[in-house]
N, C-alpha and C. Protein backbone atom coordinates (compact mmCIF):
# COMPACT_ATOMS: atom_id res chain seq x y z
N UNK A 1 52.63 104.67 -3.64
CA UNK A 1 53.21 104.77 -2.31
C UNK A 1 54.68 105.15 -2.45
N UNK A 2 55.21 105.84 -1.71
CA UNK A 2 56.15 106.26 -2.25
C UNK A 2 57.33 105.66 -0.83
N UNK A 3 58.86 105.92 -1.07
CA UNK A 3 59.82 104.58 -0.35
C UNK A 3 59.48 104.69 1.35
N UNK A 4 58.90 106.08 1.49
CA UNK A 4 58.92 106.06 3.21
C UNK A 4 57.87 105.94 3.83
N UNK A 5 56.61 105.61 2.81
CA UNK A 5 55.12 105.17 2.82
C UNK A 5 55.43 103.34 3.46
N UNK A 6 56.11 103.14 1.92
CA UNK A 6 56.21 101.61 1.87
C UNK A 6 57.42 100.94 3.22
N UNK A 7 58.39 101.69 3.74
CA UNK A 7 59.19 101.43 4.55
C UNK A 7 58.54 101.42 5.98
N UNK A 8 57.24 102.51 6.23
CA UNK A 8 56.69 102.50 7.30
C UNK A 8 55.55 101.32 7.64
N UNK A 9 55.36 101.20 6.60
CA UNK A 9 54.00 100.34 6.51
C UNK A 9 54.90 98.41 6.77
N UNK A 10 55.91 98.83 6.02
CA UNK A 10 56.68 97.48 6.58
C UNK A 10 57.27 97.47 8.50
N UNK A 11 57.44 98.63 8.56
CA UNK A 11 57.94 99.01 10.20
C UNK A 11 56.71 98.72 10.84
N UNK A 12 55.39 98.60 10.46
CA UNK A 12 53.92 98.20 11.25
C UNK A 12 53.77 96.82 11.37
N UNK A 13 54.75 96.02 10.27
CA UNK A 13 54.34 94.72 10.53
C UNK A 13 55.32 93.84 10.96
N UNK A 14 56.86 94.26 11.47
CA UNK A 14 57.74 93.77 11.69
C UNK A 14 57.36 93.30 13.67
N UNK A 15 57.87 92.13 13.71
CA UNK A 15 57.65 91.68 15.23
C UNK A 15 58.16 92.65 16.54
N UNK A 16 58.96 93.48 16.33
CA UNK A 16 59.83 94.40 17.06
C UNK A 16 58.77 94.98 17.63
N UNK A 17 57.78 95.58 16.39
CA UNK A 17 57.52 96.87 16.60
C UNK A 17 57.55 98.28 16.17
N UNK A 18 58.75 97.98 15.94
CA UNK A 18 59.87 99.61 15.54
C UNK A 18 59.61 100.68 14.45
N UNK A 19 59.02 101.62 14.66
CA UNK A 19 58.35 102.52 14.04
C UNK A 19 59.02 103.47 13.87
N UNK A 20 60.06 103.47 13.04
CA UNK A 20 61.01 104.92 12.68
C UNK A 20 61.01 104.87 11.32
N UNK A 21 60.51 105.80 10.82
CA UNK A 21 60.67 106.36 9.41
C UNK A 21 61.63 106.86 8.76
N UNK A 22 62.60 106.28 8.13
CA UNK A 22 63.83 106.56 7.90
C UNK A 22 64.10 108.14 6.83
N UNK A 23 64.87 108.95 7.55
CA UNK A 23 65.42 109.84 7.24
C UNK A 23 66.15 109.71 5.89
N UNK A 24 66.39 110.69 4.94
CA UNK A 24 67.41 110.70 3.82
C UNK A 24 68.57 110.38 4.58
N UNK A 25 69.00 111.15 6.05
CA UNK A 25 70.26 111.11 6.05
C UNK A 25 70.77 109.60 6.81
N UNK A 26 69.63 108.81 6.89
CA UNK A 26 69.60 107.14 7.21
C UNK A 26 70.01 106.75 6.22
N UNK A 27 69.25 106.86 5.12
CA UNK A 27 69.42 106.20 3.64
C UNK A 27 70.45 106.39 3.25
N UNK A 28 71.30 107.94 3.44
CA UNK A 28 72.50 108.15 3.14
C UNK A 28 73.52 107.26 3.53
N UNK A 29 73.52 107.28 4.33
CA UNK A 29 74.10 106.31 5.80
C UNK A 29 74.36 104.69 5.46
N UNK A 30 73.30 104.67 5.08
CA UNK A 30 73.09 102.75 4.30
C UNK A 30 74.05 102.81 3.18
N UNK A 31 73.75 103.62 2.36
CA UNK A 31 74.31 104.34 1.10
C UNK A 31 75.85 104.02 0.73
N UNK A 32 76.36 104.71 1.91
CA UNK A 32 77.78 105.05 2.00
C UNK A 32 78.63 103.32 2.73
N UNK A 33 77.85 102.90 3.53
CA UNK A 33 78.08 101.61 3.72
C UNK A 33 77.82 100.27 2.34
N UNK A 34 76.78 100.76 2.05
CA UNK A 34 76.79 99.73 0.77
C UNK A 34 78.42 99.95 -0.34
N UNK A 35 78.23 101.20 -0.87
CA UNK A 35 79.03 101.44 -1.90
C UNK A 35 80.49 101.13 -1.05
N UNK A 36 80.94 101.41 0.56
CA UNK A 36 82.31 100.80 0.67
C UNK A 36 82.31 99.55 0.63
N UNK A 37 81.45 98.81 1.05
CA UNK A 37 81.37 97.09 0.60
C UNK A 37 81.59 97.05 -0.85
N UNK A 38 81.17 97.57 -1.32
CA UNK A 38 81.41 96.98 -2.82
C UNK A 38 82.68 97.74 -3.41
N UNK A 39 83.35 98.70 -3.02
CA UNK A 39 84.25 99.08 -3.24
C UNK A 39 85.47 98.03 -2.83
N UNK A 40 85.32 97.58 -1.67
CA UNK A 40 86.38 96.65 -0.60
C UNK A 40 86.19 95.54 -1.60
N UNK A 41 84.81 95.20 -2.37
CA UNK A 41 85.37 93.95 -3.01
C UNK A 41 85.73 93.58 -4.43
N UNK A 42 85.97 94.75 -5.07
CA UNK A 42 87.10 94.97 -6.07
C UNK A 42 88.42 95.30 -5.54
N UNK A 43 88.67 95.66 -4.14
CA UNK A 43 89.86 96.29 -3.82
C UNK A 43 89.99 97.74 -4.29
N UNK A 44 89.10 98.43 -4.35
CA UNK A 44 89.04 99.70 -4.62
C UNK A 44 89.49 100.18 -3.27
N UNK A 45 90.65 100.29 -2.55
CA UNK A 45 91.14 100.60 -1.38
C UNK A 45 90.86 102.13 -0.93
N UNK A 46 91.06 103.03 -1.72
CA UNK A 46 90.72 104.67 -1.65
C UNK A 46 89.53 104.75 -1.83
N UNK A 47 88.39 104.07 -2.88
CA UNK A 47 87.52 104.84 -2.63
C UNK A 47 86.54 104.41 -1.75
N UNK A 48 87.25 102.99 -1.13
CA UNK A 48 86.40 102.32 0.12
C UNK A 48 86.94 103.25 1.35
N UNK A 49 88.12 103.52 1.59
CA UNK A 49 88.40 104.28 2.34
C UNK A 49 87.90 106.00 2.77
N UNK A 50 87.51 106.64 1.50
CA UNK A 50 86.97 107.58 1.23
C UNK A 50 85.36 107.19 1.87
N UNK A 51 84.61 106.52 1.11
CA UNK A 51 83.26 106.58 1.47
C UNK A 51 83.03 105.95 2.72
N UNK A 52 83.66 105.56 3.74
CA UNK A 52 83.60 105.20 5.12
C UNK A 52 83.67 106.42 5.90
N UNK A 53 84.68 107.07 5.94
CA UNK A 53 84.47 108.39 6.48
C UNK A 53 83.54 109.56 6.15
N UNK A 54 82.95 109.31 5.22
CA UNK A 54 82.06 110.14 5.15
C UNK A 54 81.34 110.90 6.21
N UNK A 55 80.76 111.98 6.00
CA UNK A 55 80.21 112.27 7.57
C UNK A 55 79.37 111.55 8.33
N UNK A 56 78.32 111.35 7.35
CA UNK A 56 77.12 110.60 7.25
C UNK A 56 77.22 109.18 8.87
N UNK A 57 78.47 109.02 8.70
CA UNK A 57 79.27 107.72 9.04
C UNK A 57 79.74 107.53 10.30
N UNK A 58 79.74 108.99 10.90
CA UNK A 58 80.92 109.41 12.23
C UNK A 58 79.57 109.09 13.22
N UNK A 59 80.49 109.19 14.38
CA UNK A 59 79.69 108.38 15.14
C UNK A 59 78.58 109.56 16.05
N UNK A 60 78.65 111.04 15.96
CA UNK A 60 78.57 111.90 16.39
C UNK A 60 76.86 111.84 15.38
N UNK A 61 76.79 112.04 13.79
CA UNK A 61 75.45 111.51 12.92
C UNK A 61 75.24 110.44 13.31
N UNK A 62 75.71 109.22 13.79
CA UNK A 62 75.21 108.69 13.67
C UNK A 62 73.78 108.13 15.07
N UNK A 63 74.49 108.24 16.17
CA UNK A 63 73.80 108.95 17.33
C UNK A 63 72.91 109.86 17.25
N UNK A 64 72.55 110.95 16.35
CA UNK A 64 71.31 111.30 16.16
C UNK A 64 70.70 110.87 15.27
N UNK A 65 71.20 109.81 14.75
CA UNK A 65 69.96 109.06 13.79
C UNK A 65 69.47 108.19 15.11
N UNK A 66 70.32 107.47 15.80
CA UNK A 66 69.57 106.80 16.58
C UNK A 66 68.11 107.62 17.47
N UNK A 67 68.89 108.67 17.82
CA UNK A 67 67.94 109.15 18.91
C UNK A 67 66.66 109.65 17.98
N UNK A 68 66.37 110.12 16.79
CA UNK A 68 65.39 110.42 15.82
C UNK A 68 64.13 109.06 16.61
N UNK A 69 64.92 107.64 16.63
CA UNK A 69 63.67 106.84 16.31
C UNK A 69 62.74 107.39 17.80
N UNK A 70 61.92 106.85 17.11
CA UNK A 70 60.83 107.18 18.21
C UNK A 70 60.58 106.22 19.61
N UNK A 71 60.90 104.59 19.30
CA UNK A 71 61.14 103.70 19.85
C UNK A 71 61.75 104.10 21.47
N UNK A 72 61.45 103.45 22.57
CA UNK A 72 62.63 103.38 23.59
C UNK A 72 63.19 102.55 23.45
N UNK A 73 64.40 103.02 24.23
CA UNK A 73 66.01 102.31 23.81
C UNK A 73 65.99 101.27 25.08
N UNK A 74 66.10 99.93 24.70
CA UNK A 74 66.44 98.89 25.64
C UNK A 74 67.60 98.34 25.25
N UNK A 75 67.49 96.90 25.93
CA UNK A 75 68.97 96.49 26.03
C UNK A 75 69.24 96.30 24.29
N UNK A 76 68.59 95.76 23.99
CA UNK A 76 68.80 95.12 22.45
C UNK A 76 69.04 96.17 21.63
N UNK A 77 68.44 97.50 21.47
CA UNK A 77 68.54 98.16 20.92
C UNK A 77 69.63 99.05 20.84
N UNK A 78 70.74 98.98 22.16
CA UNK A 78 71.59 99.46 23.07
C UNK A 78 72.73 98.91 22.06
N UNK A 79 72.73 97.48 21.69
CA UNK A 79 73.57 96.25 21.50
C UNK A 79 73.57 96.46 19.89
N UNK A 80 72.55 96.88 19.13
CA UNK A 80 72.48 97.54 17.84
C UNK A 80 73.05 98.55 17.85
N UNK A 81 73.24 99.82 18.22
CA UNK A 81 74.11 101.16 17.93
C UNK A 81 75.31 100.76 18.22
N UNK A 82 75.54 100.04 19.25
CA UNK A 82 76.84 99.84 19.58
C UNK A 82 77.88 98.59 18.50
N UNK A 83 77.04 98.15 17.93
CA UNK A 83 77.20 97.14 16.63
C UNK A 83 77.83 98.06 15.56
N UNK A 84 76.94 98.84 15.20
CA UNK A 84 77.01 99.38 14.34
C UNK A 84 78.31 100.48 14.07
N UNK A 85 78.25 101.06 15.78
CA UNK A 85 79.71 102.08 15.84
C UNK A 85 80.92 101.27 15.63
N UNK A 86 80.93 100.11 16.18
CA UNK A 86 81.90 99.17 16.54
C UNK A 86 82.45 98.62 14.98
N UNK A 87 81.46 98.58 14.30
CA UNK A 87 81.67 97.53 12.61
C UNK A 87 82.26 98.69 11.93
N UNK A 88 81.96 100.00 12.12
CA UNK A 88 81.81 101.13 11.19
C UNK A 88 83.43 101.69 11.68
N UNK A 89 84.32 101.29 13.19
CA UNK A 89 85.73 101.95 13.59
C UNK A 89 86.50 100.52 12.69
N UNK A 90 85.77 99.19 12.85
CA UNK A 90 86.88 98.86 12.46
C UNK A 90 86.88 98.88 11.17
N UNK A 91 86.05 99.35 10.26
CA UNK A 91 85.92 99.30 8.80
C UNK A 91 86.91 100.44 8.37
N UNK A 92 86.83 101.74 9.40
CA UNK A 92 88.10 102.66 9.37
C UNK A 92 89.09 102.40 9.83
N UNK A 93 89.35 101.50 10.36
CA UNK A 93 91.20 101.10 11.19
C UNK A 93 91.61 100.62 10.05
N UNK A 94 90.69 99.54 9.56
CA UNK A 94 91.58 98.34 8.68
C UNK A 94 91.64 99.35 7.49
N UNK A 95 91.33 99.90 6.59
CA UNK A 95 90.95 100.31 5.87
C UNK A 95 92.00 101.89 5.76
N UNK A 96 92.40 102.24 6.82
CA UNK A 96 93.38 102.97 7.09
C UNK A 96 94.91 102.38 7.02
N UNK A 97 94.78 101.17 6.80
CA UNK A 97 96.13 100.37 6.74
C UNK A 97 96.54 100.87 5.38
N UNK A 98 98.14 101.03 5.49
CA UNK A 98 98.61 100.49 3.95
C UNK A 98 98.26 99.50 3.12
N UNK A 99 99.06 98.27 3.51
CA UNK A 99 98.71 96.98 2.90
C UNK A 99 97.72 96.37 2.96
N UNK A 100 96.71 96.04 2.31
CA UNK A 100 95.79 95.27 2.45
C UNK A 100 95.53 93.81 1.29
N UNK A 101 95.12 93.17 2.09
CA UNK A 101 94.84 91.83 0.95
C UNK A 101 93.27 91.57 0.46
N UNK A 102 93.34 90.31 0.06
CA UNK A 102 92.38 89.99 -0.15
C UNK A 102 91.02 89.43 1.06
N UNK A 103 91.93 88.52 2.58
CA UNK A 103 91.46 88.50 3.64
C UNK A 103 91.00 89.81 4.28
N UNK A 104 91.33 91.20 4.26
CA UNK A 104 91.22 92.22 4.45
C UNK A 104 89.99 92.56 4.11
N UNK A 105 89.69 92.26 2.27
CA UNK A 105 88.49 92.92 2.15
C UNK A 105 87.33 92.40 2.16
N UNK A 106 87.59 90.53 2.57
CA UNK A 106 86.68 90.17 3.49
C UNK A 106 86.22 90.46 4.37
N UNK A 107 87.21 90.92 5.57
CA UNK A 107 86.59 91.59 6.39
C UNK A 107 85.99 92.78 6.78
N UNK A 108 86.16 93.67 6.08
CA UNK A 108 86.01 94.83 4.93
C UNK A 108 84.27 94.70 5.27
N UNK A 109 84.35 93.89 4.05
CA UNK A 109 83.15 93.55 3.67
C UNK A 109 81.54 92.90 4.71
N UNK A 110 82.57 91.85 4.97
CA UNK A 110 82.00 91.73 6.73
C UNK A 110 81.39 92.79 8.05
N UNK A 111 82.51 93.73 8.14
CA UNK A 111 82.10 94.94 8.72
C UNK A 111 80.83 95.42 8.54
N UNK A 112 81.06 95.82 7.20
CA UNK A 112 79.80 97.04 6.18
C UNK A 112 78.27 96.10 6.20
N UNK A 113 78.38 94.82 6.02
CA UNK A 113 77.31 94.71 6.04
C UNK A 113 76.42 93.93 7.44
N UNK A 114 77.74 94.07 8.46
CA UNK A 114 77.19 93.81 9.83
C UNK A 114 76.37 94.87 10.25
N UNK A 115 77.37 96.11 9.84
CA UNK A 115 76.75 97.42 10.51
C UNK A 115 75.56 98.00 9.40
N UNK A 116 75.08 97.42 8.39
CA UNK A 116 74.24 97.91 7.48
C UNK A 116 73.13 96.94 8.00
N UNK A 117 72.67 95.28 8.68
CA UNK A 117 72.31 94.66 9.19
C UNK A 117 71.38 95.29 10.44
N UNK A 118 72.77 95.90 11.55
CA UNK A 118 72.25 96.31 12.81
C UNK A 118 71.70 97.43 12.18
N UNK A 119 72.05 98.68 11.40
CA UNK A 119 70.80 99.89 11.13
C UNK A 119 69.60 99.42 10.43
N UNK A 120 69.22 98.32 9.67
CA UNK A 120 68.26 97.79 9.78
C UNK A 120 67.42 97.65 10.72
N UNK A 121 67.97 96.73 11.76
CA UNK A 121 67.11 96.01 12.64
C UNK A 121 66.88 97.34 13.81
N UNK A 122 67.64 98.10 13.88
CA UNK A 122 67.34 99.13 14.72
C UNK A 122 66.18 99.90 14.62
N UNK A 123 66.17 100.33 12.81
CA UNK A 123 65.10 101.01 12.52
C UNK A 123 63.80 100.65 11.97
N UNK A 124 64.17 98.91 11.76
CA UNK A 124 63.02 97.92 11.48
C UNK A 124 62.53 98.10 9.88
N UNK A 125 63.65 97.93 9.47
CA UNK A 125 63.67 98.31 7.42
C UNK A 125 63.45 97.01 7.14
């Protein structure tokens, strides 16, 4: 079975419902959020900063990943994209700072995997 066999077949048994078969450029997406979390928690400041902006990331992709799923969009699901845009500006504000600490890349970190959380539950991974 191969990852989008096994990802769908898990999307059949999740309580939601949610039947979207995740795209490469989803996975990408997860991708680029994972590696700035883990960048933010060495303090790798540039190349967390770098892999946040990615395109993959902007909110313009990321809106057509949403609209891909097949699902209709209700309130909850409304409250997920908007999670996700929301975790993903401030992961670029802070992250756009000069100075940063160590509280920073807590929150850093916090961000990336709020908004790696809500594209989960959106797409039912």
């Amino acid at each position: 079975m191969n990852p989008s066999e096994v990802v769908y077949a898990m999307n059949e048994e999740t309580e939601s419902g949610n039947i979207c078969t995740p795209s490469l450029k989803l996975l990408d997406a997860r991708t680029q959020l994972d590696l700035a979390v883990q960048a933010s928690s060495v303090q790798a400041w540039a190349d967390a900063a770098e892999l946040v902006q990615d395109s993959s990331l902007d909110e313009q992709s990321l809106r057509l990943l949403f609209d891909t799923c097949e699902n209709e969009t209700n309130n909850q699901r409304q409250q997920l994209q908007a999670s996700v845009l929301e975790a993903i500006r401030n992961m670029r504000e802070l992250l756009s700072s000069k100075l940063l600490s160590t509280e920073d890349a807590m929150a850093v970190m916090k961000y990336g995997t709020n908004a790696r959380v809500a594209l989960d539950d959106y797409f039912g991974i």
